[in-house]
C-alpha atoms as a PDB file:
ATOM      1  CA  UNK A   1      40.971 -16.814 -22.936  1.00  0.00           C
ATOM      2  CA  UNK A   2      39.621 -13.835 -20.416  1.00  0.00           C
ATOM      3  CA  UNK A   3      36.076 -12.701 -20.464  1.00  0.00           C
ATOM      4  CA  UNK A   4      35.294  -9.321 -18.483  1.00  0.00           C
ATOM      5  CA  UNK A   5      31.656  -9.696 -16.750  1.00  0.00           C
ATOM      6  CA  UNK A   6      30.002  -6.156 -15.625  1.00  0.00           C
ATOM      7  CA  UNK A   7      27.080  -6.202 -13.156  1.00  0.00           C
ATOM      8  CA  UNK A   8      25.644  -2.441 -11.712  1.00  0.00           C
ATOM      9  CA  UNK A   9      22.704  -3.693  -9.150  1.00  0.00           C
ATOM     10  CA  UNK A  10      20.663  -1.720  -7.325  1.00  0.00           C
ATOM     11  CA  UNK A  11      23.536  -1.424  -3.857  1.00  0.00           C
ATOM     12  CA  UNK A  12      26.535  -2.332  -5.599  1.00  0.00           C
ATOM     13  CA  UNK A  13      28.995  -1.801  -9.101  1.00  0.00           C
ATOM     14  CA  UNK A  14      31.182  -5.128  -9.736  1.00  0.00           C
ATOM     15  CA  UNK A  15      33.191  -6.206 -12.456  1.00  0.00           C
ATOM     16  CA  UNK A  16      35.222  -9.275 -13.086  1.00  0.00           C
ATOM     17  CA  UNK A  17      37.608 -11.620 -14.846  1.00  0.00           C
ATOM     18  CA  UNK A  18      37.729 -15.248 -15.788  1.00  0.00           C
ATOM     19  CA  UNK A  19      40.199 -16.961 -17.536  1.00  0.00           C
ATOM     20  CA  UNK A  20      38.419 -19.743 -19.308  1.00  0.00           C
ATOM     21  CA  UNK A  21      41.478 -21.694 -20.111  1.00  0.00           C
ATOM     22  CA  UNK A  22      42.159 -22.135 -15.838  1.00  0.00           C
ATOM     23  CA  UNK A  23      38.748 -22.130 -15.197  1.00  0.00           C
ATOM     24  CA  UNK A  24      39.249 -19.146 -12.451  1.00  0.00           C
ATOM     25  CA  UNK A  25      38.862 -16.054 -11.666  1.00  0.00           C
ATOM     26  CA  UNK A  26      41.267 -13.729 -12.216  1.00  0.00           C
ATOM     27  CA  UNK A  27      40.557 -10.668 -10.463  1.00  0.00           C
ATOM     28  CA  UNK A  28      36.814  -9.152  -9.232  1.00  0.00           C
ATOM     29  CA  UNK A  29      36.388  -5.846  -7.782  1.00  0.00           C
ATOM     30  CA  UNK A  30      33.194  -4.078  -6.312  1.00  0.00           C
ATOM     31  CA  UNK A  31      31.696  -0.929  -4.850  1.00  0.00           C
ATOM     32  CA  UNK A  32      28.441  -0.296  -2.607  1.00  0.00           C
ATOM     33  CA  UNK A  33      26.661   2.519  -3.428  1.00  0.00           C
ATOM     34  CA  UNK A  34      26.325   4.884  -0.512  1.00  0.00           C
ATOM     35  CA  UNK A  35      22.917   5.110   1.072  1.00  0.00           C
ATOM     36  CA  UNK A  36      22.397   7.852   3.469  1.00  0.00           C
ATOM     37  CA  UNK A  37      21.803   7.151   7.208  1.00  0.00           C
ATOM     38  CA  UNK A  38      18.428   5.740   8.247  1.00  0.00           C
ATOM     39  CA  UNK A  39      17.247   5.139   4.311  1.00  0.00           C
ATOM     40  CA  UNK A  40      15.867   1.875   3.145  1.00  0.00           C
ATOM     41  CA  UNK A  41      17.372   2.164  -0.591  1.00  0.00           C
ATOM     42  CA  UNK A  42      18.129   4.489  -3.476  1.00  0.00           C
ATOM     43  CA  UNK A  43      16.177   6.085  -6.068  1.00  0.00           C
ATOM     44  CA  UNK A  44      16.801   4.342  -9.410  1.00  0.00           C
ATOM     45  CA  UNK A  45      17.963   7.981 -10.397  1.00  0.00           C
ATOM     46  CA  UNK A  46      20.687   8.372  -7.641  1.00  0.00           C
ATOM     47  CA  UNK A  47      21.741   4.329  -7.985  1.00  0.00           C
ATOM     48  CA  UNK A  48      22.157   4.819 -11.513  1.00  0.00           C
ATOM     49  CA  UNK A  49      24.596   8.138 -11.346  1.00  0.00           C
ATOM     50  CA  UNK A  50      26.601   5.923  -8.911  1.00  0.00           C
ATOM     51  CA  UNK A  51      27.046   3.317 -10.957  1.00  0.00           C
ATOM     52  CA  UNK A  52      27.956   5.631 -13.461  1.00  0.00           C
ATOM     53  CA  UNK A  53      30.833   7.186 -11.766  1.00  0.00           C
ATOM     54  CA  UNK A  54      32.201   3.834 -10.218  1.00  0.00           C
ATOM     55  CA  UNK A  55      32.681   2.336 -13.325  1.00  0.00           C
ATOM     56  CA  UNK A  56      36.054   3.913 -14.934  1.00  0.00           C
ATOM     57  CA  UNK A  57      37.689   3.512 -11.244  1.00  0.00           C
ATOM     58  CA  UNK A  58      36.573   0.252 -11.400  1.00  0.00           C
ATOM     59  CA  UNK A  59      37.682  -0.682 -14.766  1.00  0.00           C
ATOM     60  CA  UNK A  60      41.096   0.503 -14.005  1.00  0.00           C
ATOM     61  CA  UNK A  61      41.630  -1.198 -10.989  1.00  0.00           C
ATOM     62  CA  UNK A  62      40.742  -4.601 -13.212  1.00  0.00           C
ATOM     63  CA  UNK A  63      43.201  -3.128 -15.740  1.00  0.00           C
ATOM     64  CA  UNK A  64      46.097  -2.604 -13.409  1.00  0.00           C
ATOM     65  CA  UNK A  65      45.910  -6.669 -12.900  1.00  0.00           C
ATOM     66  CA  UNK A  66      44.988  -7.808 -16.258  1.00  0.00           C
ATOM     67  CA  UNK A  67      45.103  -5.862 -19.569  1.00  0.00           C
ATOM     68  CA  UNK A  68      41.975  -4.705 -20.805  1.00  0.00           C
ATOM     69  CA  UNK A  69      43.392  -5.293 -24.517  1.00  0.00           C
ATOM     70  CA  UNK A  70      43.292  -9.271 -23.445  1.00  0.00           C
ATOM     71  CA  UNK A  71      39.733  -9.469 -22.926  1.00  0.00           C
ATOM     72  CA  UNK A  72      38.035 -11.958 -25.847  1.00  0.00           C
ATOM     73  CA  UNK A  73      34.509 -11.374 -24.850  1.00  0.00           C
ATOM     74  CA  UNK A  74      32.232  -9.056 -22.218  1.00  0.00           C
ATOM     75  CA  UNK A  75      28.808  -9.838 -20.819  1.00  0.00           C
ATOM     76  CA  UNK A  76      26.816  -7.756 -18.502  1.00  0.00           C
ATOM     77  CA  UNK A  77      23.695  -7.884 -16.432  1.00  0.00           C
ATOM     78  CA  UNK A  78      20.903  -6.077 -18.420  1.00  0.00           C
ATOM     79  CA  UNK A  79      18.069  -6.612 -16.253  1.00  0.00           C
ATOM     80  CA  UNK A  80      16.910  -8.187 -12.593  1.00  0.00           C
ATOM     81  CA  UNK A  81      15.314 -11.533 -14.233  1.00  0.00           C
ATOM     82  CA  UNK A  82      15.240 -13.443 -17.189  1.00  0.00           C
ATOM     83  CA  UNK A  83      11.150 -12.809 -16.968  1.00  0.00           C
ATOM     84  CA  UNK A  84       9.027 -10.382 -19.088  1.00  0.00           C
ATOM     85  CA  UNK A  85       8.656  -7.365 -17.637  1.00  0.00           C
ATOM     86  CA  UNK A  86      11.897  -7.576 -15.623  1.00  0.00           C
ATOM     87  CA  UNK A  87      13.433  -4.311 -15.707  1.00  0.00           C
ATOM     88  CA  UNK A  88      15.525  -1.752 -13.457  1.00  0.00           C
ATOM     89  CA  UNK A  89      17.509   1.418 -14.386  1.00  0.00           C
ATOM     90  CA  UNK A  90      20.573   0.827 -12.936  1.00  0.00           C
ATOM     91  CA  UNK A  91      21.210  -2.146 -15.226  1.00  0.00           C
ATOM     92  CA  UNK A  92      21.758   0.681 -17.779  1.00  0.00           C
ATOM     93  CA  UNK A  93      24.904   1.537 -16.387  1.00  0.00           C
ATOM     94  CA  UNK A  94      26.668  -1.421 -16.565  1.00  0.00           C
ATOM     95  CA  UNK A  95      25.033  -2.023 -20.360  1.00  0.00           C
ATOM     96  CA  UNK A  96      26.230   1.210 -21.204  1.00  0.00           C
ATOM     97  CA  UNK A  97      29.634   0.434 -20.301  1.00  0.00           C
ATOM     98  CA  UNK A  98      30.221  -3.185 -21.665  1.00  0.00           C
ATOM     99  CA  UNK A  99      28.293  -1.917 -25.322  1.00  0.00           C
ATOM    100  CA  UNK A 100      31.002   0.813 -25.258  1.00  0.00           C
ATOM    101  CA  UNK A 101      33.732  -1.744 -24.526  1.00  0.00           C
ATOM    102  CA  UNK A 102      32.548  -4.061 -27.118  1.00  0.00           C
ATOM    103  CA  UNK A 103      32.169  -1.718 -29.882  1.00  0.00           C
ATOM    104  CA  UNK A 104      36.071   0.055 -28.971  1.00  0.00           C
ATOM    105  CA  UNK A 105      37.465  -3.313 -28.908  1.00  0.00           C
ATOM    106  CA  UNK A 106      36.098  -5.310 -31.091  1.00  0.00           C
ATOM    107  CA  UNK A 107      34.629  -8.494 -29.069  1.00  0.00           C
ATOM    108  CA  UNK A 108      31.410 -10.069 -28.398  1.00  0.00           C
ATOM    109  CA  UNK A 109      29.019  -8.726 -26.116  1.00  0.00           C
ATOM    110  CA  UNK A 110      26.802 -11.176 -23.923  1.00  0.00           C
ATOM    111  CA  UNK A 111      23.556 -10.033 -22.279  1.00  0.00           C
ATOM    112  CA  UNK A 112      22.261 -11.795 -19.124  1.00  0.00           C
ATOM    113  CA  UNK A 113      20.577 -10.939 -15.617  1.00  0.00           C
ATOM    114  CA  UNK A 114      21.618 -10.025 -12.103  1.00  0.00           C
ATOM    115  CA  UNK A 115      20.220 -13.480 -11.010  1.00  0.00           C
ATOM    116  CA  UNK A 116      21.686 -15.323 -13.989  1.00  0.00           C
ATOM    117  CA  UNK A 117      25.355 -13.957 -12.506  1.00  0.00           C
ATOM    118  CA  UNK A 118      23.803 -15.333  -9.235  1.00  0.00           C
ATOM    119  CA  UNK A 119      23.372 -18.930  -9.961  1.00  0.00           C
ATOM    120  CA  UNK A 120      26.146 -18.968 -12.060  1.00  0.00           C
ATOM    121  CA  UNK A 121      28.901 -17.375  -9.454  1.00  0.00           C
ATOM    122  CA  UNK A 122      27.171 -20.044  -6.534  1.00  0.00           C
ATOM    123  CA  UNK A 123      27.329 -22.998  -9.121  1.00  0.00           C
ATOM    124  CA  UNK A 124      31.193 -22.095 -10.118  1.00  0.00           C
ATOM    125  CA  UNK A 125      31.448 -21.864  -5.816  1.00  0.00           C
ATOM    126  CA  UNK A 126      30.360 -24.872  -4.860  1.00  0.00           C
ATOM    127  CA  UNK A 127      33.075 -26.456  -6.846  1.00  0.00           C
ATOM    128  CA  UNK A 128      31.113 -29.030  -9.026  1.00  0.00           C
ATOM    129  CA  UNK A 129      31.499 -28.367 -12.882  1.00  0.00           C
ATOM    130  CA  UNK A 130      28.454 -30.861 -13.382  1.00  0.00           C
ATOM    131  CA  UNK A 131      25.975 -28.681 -11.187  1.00  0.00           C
ATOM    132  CA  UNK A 132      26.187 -26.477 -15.001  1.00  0.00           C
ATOM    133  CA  UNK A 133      24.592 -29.206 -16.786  1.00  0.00           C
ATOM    134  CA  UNK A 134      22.542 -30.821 -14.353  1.00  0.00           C
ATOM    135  CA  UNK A 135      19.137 -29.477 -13.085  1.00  0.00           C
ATOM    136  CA  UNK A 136      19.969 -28.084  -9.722  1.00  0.00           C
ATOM    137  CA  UNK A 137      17.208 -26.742  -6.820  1.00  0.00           C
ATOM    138  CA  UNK A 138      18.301 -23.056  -6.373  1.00  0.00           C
ATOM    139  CA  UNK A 139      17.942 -21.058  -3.669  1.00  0.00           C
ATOM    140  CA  UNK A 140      18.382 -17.008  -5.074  1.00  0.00           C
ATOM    141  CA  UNK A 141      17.970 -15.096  -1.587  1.00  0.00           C
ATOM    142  CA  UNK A 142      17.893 -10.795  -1.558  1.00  0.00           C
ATOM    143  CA  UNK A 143      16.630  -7.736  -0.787  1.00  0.00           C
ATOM    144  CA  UNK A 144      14.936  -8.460  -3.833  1.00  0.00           C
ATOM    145  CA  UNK A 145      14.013 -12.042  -3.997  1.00  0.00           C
ATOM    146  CA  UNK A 146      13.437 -15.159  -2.219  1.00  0.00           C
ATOM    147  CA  UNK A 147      12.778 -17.467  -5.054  1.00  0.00           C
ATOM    148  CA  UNK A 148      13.253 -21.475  -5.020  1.00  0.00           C
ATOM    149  CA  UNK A 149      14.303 -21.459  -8.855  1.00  0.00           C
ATOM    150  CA  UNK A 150      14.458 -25.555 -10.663  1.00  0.00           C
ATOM    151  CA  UNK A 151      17.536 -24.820 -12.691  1.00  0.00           C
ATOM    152  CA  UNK A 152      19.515 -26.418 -15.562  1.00  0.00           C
ATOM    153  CA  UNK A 153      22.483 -24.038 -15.275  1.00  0.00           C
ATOM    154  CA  UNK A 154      22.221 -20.590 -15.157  1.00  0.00           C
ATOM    155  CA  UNK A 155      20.252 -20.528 -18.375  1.00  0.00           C
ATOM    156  CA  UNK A 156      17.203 -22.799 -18.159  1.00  0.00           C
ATOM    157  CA  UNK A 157      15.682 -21.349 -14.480  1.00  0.00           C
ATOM    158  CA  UNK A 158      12.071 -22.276 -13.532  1.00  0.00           C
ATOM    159  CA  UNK A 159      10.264 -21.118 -10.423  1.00  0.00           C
ATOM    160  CA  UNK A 160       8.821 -23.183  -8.027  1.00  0.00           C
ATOM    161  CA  UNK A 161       8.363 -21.318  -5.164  1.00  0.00           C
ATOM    162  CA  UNK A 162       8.545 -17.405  -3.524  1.00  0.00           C
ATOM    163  CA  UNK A 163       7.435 -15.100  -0.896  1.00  0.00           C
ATOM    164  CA  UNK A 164       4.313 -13.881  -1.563  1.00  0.00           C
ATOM    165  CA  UNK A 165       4.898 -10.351   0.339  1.00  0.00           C
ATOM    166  CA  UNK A 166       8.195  -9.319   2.074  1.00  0.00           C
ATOM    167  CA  UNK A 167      11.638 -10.853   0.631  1.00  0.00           C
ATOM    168  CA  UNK A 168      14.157 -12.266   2.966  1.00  0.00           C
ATOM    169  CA  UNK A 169      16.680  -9.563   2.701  1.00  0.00           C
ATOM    170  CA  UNK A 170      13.729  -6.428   3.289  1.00  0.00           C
ATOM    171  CA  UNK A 171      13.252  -7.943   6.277  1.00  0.00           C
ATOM    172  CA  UNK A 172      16.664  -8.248   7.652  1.00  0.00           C
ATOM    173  CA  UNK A 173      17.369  -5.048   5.965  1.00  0.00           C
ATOM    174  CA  UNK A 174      14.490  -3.246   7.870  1.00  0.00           C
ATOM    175  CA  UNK A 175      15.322  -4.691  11.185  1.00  0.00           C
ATOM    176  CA  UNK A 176      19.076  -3.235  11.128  1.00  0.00           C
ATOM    177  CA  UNK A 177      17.887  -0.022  10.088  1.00  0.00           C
ATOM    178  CA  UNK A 178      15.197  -0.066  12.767  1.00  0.00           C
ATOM    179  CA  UNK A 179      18.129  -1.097  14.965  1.00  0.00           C
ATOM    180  CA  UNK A 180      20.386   1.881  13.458  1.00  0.00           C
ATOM    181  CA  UNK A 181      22.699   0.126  11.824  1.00  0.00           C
ATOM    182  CA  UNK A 182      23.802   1.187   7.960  1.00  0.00           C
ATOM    183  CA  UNK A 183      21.771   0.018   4.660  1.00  0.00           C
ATOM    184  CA  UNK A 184      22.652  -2.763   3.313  1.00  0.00           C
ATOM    185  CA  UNK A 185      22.191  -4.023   6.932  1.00  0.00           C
ATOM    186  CA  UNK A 186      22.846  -8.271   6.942  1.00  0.00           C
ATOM    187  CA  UNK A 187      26.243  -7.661   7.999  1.00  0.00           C
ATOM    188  CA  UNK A 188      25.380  -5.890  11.209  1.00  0.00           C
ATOM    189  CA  UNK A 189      22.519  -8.151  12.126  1.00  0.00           C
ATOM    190  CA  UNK A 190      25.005 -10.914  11.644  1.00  0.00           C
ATOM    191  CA  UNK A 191      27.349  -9.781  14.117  1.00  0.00           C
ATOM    192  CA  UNK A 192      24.530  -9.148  16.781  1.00  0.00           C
ATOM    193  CA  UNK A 193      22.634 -12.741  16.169  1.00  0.00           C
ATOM    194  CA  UNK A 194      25.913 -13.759  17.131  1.00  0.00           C
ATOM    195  CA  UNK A 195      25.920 -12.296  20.634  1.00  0.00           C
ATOM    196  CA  UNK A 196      23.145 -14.115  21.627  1.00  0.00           C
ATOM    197  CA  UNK A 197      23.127 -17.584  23.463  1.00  0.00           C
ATOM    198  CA  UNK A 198      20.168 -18.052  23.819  1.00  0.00           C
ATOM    199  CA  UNK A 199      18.052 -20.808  22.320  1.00  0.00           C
ATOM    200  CA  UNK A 200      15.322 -19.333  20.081  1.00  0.00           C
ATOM    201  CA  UNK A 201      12.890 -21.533  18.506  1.00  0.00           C
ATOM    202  CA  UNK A 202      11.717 -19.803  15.070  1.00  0.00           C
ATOM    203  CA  UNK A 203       7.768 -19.053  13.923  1.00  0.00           C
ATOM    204  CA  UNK A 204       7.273 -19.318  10.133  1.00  0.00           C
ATOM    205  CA  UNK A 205       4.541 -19.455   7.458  1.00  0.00           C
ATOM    206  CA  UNK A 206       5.771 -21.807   4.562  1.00  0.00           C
ATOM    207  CA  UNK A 207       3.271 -24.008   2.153  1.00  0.00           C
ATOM    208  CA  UNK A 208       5.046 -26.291   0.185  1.00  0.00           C
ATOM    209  CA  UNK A 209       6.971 -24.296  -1.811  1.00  0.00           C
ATOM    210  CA  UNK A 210       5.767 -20.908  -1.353  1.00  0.00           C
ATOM    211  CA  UNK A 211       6.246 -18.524   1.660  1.00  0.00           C
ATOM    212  CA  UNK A 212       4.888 -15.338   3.354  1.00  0.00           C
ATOM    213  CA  UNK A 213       7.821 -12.946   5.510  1.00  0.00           C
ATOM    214  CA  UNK A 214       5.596 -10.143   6.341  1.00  0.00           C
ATOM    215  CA  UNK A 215       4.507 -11.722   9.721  1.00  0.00           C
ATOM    216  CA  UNK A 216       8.562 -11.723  10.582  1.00  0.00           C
ATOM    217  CA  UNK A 217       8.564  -7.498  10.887  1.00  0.00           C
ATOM    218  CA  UNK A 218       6.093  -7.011  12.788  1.00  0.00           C
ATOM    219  CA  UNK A 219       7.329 -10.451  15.221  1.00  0.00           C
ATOM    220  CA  UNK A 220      10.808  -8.444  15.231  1.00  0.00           C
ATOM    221  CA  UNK A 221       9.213  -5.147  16.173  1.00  0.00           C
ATOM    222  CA  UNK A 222       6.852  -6.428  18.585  1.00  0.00           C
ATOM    223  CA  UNK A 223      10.489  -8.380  20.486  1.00  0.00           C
ATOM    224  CA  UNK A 224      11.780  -5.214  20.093  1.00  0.00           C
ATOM    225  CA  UNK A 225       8.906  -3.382  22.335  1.00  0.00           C
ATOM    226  CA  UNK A 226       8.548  -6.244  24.613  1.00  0.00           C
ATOM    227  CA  UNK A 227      12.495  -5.188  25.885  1.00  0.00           C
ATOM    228  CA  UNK A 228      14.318  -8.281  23.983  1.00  0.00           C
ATOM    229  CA  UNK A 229      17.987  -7.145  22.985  1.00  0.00           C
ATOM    230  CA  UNK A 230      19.017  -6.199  19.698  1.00  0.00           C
ATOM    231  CA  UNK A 231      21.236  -9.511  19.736  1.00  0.00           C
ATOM    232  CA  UNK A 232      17.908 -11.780  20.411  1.00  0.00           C
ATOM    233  CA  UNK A 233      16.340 -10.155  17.969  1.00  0.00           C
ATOM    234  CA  UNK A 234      18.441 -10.389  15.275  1.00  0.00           C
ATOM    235  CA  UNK A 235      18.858 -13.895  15.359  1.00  0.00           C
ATOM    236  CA  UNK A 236      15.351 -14.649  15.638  1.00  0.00           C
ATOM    237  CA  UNK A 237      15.062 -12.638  12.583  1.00  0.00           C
ATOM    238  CA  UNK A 238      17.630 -14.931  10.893  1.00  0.00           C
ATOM    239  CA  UNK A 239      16.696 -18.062  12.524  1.00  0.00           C
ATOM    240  CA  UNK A 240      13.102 -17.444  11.168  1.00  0.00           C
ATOM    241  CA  UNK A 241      14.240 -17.019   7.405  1.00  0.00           C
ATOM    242  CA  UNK A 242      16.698 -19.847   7.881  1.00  0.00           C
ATOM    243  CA  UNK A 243      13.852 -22.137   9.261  1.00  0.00           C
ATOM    244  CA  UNK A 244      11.567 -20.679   6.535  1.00  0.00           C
ATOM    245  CA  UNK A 245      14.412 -21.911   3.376  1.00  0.00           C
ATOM    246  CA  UNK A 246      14.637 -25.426   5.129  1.00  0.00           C
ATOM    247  CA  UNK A 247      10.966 -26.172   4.898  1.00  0.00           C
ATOM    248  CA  UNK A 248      10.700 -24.553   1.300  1.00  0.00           C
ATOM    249  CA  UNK A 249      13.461 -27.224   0.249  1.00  0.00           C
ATOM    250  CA  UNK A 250      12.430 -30.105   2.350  1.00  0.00           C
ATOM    251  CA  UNK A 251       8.906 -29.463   0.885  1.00  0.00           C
ATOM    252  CA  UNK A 252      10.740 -29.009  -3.138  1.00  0.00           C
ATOM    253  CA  UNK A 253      12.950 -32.484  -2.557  1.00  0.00           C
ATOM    254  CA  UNK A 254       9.794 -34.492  -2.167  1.00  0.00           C
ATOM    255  CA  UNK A 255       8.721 -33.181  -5.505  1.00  0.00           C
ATOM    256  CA  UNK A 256      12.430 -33.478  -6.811  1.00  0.00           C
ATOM    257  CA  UNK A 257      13.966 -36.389  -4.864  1.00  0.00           C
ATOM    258  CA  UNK A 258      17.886 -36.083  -5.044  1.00  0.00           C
ATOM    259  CA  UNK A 259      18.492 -33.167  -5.894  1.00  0.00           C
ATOM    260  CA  UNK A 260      21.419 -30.850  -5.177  1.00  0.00           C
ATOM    261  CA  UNK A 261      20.309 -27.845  -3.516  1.00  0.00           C
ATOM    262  CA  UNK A 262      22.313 -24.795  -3.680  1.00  0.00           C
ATOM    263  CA  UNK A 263      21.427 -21.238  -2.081  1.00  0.00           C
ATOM    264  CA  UNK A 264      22.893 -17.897  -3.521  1.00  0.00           C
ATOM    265  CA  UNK A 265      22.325 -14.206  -3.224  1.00  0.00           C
ATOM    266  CA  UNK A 266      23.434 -11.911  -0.572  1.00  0.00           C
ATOM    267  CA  UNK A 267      21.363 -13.134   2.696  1.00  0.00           C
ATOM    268  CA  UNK A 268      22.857 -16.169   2.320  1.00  0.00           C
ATOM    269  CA  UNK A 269      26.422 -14.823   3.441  1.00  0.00           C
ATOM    270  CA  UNK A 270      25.215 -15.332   7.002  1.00  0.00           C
ATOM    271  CA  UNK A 271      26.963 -18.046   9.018  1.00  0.00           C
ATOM    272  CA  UNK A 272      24.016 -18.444  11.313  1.00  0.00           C
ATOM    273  CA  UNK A 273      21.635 -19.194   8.561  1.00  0.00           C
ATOM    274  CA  UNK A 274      23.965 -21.506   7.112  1.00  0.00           C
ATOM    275  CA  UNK A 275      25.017 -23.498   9.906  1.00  0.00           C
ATOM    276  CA  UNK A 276      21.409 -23.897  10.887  1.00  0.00           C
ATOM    277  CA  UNK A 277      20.063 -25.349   7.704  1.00  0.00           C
ATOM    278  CA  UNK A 278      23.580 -27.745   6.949  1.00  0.00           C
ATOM    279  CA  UNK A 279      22.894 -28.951  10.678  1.00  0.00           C
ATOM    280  CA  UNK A 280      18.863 -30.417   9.467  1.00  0.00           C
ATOM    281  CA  UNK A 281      19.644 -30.460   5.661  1.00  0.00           C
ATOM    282  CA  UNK A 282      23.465 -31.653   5.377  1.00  0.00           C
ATOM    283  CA  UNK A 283      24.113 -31.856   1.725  1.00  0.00           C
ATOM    284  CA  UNK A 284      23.319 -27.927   1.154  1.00  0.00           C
ATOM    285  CA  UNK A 285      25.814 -26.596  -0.463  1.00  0.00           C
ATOM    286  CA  UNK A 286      26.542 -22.738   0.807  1.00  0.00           C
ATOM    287  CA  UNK A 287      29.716 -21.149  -0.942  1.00  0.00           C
ATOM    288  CA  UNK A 288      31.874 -18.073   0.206  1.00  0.00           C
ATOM    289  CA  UNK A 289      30.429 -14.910   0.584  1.00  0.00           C
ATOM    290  CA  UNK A 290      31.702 -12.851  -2.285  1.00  0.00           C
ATOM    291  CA  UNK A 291      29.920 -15.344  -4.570  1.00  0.00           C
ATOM    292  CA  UNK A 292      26.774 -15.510  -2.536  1.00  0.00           C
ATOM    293  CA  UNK A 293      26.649 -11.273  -2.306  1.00  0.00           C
ATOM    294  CA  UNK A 294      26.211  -9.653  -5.601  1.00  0.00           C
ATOM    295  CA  UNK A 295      29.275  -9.573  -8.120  1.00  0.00           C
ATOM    296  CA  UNK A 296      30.092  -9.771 -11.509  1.00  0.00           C
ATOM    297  CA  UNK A 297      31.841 -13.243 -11.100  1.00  0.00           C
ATOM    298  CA  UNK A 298      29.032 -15.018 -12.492  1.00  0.00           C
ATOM    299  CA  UNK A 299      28.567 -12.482 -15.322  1.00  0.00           C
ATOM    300  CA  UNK A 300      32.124 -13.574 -16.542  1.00  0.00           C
ATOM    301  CA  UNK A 301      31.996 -17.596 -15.639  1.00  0.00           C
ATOM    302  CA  UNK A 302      28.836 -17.498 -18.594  1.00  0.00           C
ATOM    303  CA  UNK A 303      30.381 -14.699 -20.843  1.00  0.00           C
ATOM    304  CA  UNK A 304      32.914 -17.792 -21.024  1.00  0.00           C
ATOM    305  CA  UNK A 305      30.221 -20.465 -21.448  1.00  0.00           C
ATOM    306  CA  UNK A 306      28.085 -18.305 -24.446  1.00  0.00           C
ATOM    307  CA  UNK A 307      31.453 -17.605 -26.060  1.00  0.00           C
ATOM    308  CA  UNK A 308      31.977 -21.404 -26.198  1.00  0.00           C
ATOM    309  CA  UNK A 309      35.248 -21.802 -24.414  1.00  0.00           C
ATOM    310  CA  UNK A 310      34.463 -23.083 -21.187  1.00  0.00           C
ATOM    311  CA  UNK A 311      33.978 -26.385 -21.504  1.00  0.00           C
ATOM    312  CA  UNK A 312      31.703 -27.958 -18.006  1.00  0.00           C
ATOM    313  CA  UNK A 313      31.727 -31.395 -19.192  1.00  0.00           C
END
């Protein structure tokens, strides 16, 4: 039993298999949509003719491992959140594409969200089959988000905390650019927070479950002009968000004693943010990175679980 998830984002086009019967993924493929030099993003109008023309290479590299004629069922990604109001362009793409694949072949077609595929793909990760039935403390950490989510699966997701200004990944995002480095950036900040030895003791602003990020710019920029290396820098930038998660789940497990706490979405890839949280908070559970950055993995695991052959428990 395959299911084909789709997921067009605002930075990247994924799609991906899962056989239901295994209970693993078959194949997954992605593409980052090219941001010029020195930019911070993508109009919605340039992300969304990208997405369109990565799709059909896409779908055929999926097709030269598995058959497109096996697929049983397709979801996709329709919109950022499963709130009111949630809405970006670029999800258009990839709900353009699965309608069309549902209608030519004659399966069911599933529509979720980009952070739905997020919880989902970290759940499936963190190799407990239980964490889909069980409420779970969420971490969903982005350019676009950095939301403490109280989930029961992927589909029953409420929030308990944010940032009330800058999200986890603008900041990171804006320091590599300020640093010249390519957009997305956490890849290159990663590898220069790793060149420093130094020991750096983080500044945050966290209440209870809530945060504020825009202080951690202008901190950055103000290192930055006081003749601190690019390398310091960065991992005080990452040291800061890392420090800032910790006390946001710290503060959410004396609400929610016990707990399994699981953090997802594409900051979360970094090895410095994760070794410095599982050091003070040692059952987090981090997972690989192409299930923490975004992909249609998760997209597929629950096209499996609303077509009612993927059994958790």
């Amino acid at each position: 039993m395959l299911t084909l998830g789709i997921d067009t984002s605002n930075y990247a086009t994924s799609l991906a298999v899962f056989d239901a019967d295994a209970g693993e993924v078959v194949c997954d493929c992605k593409k980052f949509l090219p941001v010029k030099p020195g930019q911070l993003g993508l109009r919605q109008s340039d992300a969304l003719f990208h997405h369109t023309a990565a799709l059909p290479e896409l779908m055929q590299k999926i097709n030269d491992t598995v058959s497109l004629s096996k697929i049983q069922a397709v979801a996709v990604s329709e919109k950022p959140r499963p709130v009111q109001g949630s809405y970006m362009p670029c999800f258009l793409a990839g709900v353009n594409a699965a309608t069309a694949f549902s209608l030519a072949s004659g399966v069911p077609l599933y529509k979720l969200t980009h952070q739905q595929g997020h919880i989902a793909a970290a759940l499936y990760a963190a190799g407990d089959k239980t964490l889909f039935e069980r409420e779970t403390l969420v971490f969903h950490v982005s350019g676009g988000t950095t939301d403490l989510l109280l989930c029961r699966g992927a589909q029953s997701i409420i929030p308990l905390g944010t940032s009330s200004d800058l999200y986890a990944g603008q900041a990171v995002d804006r320091l590599g650019v300020r640093l010249g480095f390519a957009f997305p950036a956490g890849v290159y900040v990663s590898e220069q927070a790793a060149l420093c030895e130094e020991r750096i003791k983080p500044k945050v602003s966290v209440r209870g479950t809530a945060c504020s990020l825009s202080g951690l710019e202008n901190q950055c920029a103000k290192l930055l002009e006081q003749g601190k290396t690019a390398p310091y820098v960065c991992k005080y930038c990452l040291l800061c968000v890392a420090e800032t998660l910790l006390r946001m789940a710290q503060n959410a497990l004396q609400e929610h004693p016990g707990l399994p706490v699981v953090f997802a979405g594409g900051v979360m890839s970094s090895d410095l943010i994760r070794s410095y949280i599982t050091a003070r908070l040692p059952d987090a559970r981090f997972v690989p990175a192409k299930f923490a950055s975004d992909n249609a993995i998760g997209i597929a695991v629950l096209a499996a679980k609303e077509h009612g052959v993927w059994q958790t428990l």
